[in-house]
Protein backbone atom coordinates (compact mmCIF):
# COMPACT_ATOMS: atom_id res chain seq x y z
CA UNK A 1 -44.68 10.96 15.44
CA UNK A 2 -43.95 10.76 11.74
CA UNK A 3 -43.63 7.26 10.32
CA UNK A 4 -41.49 6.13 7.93
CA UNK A 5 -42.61 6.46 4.38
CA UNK A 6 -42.89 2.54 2.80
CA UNK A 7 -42.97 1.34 -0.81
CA UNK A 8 -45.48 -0.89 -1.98
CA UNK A 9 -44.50 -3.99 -0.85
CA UNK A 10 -42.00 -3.02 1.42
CA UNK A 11 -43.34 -4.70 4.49
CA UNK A 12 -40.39 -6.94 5.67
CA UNK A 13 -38.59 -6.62 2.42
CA UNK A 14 -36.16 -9.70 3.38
CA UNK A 15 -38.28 -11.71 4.29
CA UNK A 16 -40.84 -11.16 1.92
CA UNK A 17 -38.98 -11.04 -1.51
CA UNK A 18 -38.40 -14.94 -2.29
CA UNK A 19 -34.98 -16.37 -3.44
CA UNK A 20 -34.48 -17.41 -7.18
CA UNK A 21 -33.45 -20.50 -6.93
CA UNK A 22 -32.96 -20.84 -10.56
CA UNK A 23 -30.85 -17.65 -10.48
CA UNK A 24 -28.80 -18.87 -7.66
CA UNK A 25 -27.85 -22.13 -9.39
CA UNK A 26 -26.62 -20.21 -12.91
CA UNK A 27 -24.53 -17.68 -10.29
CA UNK A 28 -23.16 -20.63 -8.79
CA UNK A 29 -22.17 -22.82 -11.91
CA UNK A 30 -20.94 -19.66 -13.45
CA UNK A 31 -18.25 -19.30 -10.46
CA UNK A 32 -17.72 -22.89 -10.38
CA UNK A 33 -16.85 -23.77 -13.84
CA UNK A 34 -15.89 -20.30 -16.30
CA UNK A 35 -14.44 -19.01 -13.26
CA UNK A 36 -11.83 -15.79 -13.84
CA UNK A 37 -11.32 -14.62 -10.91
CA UNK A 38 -7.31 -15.79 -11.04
CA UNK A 39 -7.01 -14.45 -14.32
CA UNK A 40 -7.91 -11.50 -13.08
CA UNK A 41 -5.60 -11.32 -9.64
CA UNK A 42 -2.92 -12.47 -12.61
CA UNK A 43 -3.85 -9.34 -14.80
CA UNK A 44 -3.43 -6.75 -11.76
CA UNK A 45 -0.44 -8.27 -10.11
CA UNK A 46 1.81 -10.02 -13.07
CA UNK A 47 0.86 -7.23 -15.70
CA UNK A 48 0.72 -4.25 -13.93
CA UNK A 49 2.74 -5.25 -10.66
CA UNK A 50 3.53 -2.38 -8.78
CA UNK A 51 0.50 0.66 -8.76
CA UNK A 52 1.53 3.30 -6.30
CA UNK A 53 -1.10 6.10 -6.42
CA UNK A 54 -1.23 8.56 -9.89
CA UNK A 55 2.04 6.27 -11.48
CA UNK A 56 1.53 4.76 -14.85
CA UNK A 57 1.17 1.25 -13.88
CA UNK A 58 -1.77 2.70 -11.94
CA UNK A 59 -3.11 4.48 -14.53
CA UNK A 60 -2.65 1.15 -16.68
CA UNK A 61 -4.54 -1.03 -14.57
CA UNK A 62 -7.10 1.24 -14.40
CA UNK A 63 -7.77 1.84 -17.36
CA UNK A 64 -7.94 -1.44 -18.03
CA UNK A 65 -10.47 -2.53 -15.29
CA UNK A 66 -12.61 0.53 -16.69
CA UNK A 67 -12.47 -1.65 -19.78
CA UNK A 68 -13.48 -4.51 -18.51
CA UNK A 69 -16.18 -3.56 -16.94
CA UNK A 70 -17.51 -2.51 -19.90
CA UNK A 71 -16.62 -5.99 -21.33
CA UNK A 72 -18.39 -7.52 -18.52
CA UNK A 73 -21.99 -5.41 -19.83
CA UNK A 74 -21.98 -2.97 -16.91
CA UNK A 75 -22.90 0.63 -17.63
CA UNK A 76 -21.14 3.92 -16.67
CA UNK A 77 -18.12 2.86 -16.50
CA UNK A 78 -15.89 5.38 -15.87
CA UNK A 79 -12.08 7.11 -14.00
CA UNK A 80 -13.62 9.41 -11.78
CA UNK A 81 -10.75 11.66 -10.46
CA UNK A 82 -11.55 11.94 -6.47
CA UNK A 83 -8.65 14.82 -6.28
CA UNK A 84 -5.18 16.00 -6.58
CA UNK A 85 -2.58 13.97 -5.11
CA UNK A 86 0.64 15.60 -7.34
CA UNK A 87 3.48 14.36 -9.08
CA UNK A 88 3.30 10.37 -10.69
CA UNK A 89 5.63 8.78 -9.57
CA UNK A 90 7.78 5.20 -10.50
CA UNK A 91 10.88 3.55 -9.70
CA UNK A 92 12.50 2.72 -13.63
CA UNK A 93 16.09 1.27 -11.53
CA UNK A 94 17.42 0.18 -8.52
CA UNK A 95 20.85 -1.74 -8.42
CA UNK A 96 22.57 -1.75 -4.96
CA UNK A 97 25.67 -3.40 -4.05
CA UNK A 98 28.22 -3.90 -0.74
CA UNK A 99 31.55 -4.15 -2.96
CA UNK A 100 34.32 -3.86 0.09
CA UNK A 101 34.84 -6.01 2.42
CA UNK A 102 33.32 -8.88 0.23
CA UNK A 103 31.15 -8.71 -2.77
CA UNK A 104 27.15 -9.18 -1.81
CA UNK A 105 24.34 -8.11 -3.76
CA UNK A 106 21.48 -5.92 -1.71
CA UNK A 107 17.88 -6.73 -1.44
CA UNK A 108 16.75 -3.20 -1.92
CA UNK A 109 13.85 -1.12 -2.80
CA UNK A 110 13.30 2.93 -3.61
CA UNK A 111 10.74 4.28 -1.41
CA UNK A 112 7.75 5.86 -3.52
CA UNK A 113 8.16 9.52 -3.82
CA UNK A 114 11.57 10.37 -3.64
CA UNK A 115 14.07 11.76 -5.74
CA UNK A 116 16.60 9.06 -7.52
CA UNK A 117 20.70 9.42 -7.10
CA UNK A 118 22.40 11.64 -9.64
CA UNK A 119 24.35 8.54 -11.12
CA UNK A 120 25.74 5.51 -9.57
CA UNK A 121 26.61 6.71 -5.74
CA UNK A 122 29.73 4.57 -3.94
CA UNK A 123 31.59 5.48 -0.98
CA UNK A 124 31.63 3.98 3.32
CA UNK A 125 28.37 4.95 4.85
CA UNK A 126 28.21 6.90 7.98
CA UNK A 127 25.48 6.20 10.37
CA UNK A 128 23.00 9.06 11.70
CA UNK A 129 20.91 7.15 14.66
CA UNK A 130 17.60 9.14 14.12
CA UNK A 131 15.80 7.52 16.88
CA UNK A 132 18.28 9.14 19.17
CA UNK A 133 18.42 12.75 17.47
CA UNK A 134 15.81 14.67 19.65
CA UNK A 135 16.14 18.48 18.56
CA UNK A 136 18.39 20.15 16.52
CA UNK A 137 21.76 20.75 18.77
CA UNK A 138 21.90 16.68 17.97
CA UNK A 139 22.70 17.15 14.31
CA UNK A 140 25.56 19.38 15.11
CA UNK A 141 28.39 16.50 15.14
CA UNK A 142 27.17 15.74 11.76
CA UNK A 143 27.56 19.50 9.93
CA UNK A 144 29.90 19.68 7.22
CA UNK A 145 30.81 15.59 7.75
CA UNK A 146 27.31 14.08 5.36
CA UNK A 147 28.31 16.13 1.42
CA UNK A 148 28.32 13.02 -1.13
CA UNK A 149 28.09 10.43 1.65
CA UNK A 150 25.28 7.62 2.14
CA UNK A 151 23.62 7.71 5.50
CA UNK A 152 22.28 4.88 7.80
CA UNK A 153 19.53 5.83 9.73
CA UNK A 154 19.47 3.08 12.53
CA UNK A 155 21.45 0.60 14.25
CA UNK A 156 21.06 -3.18 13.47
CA UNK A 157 17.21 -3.78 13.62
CA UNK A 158 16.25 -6.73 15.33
CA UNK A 159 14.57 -9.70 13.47
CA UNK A 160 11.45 -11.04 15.60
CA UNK A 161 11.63 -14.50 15.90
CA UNK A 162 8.30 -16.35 15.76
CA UNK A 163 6.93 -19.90 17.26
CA UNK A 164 3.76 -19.95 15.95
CA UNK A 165 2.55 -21.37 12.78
CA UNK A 166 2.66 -19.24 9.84
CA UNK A 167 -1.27 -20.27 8.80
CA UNK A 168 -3.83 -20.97 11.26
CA UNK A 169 -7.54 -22.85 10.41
CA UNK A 170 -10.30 -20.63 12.66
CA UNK A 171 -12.67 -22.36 14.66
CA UNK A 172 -16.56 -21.44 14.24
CA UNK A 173 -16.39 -20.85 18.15
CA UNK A 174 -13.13 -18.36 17.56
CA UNK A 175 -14.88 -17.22 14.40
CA UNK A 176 -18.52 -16.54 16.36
CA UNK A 177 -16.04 -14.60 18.92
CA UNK A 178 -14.83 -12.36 16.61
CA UNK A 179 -18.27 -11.48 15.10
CA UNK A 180 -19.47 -10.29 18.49
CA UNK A 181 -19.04 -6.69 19.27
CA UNK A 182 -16.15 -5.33 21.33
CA UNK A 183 -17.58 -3.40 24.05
CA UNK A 184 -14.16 -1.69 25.22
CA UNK A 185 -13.67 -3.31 28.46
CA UNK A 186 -10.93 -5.75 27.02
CA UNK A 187 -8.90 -2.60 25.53
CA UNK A 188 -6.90 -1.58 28.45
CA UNK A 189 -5.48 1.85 28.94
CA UNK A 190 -6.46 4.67 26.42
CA UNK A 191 -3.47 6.15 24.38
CA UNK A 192 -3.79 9.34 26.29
CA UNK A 193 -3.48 7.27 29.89
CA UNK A 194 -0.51 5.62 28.40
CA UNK A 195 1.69 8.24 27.35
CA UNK A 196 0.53 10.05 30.97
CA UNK A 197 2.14 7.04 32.89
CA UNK A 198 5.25 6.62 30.14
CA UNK A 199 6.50 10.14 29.44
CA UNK A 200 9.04 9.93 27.06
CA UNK A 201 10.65 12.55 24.56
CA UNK A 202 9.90 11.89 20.61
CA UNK A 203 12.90 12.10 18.41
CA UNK A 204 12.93 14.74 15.48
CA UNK A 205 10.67 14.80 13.24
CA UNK A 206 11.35 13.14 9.69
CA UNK A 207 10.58 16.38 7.49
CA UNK A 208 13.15 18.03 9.80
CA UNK A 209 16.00 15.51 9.75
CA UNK A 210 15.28 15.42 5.74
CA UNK A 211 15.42 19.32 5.37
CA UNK A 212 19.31 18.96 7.45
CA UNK A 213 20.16 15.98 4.82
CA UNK A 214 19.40 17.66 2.34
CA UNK A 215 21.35 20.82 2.95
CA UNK A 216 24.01 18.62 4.04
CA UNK A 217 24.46 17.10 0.25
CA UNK A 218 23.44 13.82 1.26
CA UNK A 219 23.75 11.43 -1.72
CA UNK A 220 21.26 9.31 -0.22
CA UNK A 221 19.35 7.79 2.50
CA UNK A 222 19.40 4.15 3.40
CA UNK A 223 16.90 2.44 6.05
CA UNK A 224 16.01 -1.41 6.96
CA UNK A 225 12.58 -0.75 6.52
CA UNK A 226 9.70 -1.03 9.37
CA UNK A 227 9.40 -4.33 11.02
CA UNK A 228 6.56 -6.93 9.64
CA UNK A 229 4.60 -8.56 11.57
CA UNK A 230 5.09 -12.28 13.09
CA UNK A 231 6.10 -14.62 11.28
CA UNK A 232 6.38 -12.69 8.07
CA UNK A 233 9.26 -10.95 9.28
CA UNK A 234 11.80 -13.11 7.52
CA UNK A 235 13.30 -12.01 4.41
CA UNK A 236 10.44 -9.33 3.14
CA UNK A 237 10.63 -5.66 2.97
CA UNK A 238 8.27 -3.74 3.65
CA UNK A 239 8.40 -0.14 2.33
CA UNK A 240 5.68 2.37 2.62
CA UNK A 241 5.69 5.18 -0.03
CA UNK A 242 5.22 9.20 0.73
CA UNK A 243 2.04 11.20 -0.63
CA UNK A 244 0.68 13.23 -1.42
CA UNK A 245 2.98 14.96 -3.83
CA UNK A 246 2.31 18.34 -4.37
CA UNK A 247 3.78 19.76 -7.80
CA UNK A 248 4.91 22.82 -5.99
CA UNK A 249 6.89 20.99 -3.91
CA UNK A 250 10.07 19.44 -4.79
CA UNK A 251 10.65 15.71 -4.68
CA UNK A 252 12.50 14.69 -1.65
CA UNK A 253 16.14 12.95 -1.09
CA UNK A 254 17.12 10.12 -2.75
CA UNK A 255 15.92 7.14 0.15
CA UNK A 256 16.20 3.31 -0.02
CA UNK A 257 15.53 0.39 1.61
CA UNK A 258 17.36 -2.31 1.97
CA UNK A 259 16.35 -6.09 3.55
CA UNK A 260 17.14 -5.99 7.23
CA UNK A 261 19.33 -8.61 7.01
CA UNK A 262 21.56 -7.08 4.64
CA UNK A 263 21.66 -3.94 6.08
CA UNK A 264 22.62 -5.47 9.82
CA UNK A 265 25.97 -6.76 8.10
CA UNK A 266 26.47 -3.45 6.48
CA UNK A 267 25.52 -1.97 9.94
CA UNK A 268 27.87 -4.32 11.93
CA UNK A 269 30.70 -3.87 9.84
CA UNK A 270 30.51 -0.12 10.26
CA UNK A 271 30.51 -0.32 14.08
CA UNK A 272 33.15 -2.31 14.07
CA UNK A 273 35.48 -0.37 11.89
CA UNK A 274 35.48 -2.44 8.65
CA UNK A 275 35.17 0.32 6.65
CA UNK A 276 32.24 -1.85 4.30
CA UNK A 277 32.10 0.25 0.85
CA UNK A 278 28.32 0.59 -1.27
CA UNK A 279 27.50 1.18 -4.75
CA UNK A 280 24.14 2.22 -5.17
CA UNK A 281 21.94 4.02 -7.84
CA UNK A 282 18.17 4.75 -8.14
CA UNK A 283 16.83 5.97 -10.97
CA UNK A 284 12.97 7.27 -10.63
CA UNK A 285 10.36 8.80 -12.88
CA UNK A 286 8.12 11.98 -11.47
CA UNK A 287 5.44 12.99 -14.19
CA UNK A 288 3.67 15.96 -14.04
CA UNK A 289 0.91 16.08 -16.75
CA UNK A 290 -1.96 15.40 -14.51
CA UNK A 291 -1.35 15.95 -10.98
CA UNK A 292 -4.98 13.61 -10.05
CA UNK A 293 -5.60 10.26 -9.53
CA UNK A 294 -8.69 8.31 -10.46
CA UNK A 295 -11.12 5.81 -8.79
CA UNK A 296 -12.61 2.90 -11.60
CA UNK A 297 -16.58 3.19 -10.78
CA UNK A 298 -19.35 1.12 -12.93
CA UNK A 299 -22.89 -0.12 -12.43
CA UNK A 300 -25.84 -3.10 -13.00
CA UNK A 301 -28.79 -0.88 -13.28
CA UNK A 302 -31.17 -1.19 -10.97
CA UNK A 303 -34.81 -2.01 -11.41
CA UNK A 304 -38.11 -0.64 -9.58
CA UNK A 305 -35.46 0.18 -6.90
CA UNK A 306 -32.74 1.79 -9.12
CA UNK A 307 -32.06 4.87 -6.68
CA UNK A 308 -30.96 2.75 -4.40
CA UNK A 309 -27.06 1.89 -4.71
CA UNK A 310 -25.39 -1.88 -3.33
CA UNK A 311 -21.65 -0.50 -3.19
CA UNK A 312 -19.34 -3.33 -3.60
CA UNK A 313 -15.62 -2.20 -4.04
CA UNK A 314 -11.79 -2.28 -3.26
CA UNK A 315 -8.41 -0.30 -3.14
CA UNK A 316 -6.25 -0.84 -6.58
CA UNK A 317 -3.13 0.90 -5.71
CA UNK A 318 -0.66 -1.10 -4.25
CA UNK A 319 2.65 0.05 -2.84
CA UNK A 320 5.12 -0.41 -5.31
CA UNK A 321 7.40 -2.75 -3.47
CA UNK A 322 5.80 -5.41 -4.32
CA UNK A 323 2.68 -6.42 -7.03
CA UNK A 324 0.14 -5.96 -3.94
CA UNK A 325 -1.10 -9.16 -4.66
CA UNK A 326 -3.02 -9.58 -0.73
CA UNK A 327 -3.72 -5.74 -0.59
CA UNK A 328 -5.36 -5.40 -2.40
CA UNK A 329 -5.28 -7.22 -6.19
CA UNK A 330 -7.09 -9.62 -4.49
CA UNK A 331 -9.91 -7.88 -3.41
CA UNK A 332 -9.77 -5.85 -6.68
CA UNK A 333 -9.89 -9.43 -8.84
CA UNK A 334 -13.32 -10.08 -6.36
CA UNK A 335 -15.35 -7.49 -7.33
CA UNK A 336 -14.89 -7.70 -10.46
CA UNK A 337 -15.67 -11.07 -10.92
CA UNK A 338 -18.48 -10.49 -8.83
CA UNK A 339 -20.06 -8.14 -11.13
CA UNK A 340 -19.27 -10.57 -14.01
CA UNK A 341 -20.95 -13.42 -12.65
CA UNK A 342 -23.97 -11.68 -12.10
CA UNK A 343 -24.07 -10.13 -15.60
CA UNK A 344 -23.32 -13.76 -16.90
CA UNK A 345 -26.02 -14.80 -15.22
CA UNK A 346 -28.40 -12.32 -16.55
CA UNK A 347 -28.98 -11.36 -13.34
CA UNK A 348 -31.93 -8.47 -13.08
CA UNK A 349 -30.94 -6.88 -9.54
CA UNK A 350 -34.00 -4.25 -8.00
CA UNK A 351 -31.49 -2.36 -6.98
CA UNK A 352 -28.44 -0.80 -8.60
CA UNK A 353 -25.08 -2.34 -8.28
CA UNK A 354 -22.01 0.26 -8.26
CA UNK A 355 -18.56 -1.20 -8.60
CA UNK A 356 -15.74 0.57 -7.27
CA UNK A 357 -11.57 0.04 -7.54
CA UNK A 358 -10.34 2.73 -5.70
CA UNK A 359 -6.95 4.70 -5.73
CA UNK A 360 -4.67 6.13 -3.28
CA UNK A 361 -5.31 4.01 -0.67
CA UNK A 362 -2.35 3.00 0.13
CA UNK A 363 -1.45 7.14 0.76
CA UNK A 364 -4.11 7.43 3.29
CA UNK A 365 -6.93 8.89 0.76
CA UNK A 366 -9.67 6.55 1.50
């Protein structure tokens, strides 16, 4: 049997290599009192805000971490394109409005990758259930009725209500339960098992329904959004963007999202027969100079054990709803002021230390 080739020294490595104490207490002060880990999480989320994948406030904040990296003292530092995700895309205007029965402003957001309206866009909206469109014959009521007009995609969503509290303190007993492998036994049916026992036809798929919208002349496309989860389901939209783009594809419908609770009125009026009247326009950037998008990478060189790589890293994109503060500036702001601290420290690692902020995340590239 071949054994394992060992360096010198490399008998029980963590064990034998002995803390520096001295090194631990400058890391340590360092984070406790020049601290910049906020200004950092400020930087990505106040500055740059929104940073869908390939757009220019990703690009920005990039850029910028690239730069301060290099501020930092690391080496390498670098945009390493990991591919070609397509067009940039941003969201420059949204303004959406109910103006008839009664005036009320809309909480509403574009969703990433889609087309904006060709001008301000007012008129009643007609509803198109899609969860209850199954194959084509469904669309047919809706032929020659959708040229100009503003769709609704679902009924009234229901709001969760929630009776727990909206932070919760872990115990070390709940948080030594969670550390211990899941062996599967807890898990229940398997997916395939389930959908065995609950047969039940899917509606149409999306790209389909789109391709009928958009031959229909649909002005554009308004949804409440997917449901959040718990007790953040009050108030908060959540919209998830589309990507890849591909250049030689064209940008999709003009699609919105609006704050459940706004668009239940809207959707309650309509069943009812109130005839509720919209005003809505989108206006929306697509670039296509460079069709890639770009991962921040930078190193501590290593020592005697340089060739081997510590990866520390997190996703930068964000979806552009919001300023991604939680997912993931946060985690973005921690590496970085990881890597400072120990370069502030003068740390002299064995090993080399690779940051990474990576993109496109948030469109399933990672």
């Amino acid at each position: 049997m071949t054994k394992r080739k060992s360096r010198p020294n490399d008998e029980n490595t963590a064990l034998a290599e002995h803390p520096d104490l001295e090194m631990f207490s400058r890391i340590r002060s360092e984070g406790l009192s020049r601290s910049k880990v906020m200004e950092l999480a400020w930087v990505i989320t106040d500055r740059f805000g929104p940073r869908f994948a390939n757009s220019p406030s990703y690009d920005a904040a990039a850029a910028w971490a690239r730069h301060k990296f290099e501020e930092f003292g690391l080496v390498n530092a670098v945009l390493e394109a990991w591919g070609e995700f397509g067009y940039g895309w941003e969201n420059r205007y949204i303004s959406a409005h109910m103006v008839a029965p009664r005036y009320q402003p809309l909480i509403a957001y574009a969703v990433p990758g889609t087309r904006g309206t060709d001008g301000p866009v007012e008129g009643t909206p007609v509803l198109v259930q899609v969860d209850t469109i199954m194959k084509r014959a469904d669309l047919a009521p809706y032929r020659g009725r959708l040229t100009g007009r503003i769709v609704l995609t679902h009924a009234p969503r229901e709001l969760e209500p929630n009776y727990q509290p909206q932070a919760v303190r872990l115990s070390d007993k709940e948080l030594e339960e969670m550390a211990r492998p899941d062996d599967g036994h807890s898990r229940g049916p398997d997916d395939g098992e389930a959908v065995r026992k609950s047969p039940r036809e899917e509606p149409l798929a999306w790209r389909e329904l789109e391709t009928f919208f958009e031959g229909e002349g649909v002005a554009a496309v308004l949804s409440p959004g997917m449901p959040n989860v718990g007790p953040m389901d009050k108030g908060l939209v959540t919209v998830t963007g589309q990507g890849p783009l591909p250049l030689n594809s064209s940008p999709v419908l003009p699609r919105i999202v609006v704050a459940a609770e706004h668009y239940n009125r809207i959707a309650r009026l309509l069943a009812k027969g109130d005839k509720p009247e919209l005003l809505i326009e989108s206006r929306n950037q697509l670039l296509d100079d460079d069709p890639l998008d770009y991962n921040v990478l930078a190193e501590i060189p290593g020592g005697d054990l340089a060739d081997e790589v510590v990866m520390i890293g997190a996703h930068l994109d964000a979806q552009p709803s919001g300023t991604g503060a939680t997912d993931n500036a946060a985690g973005s702001a921690v590496v970085m002021e990881a890597v400072r601290l120990l370069k502030a420290a003068e740390a002299q690692p064995r090993r080399t230390i690779r940051a990474a902020l990576w993109g496109a995340e948030e469109s399933g590239h990672l």
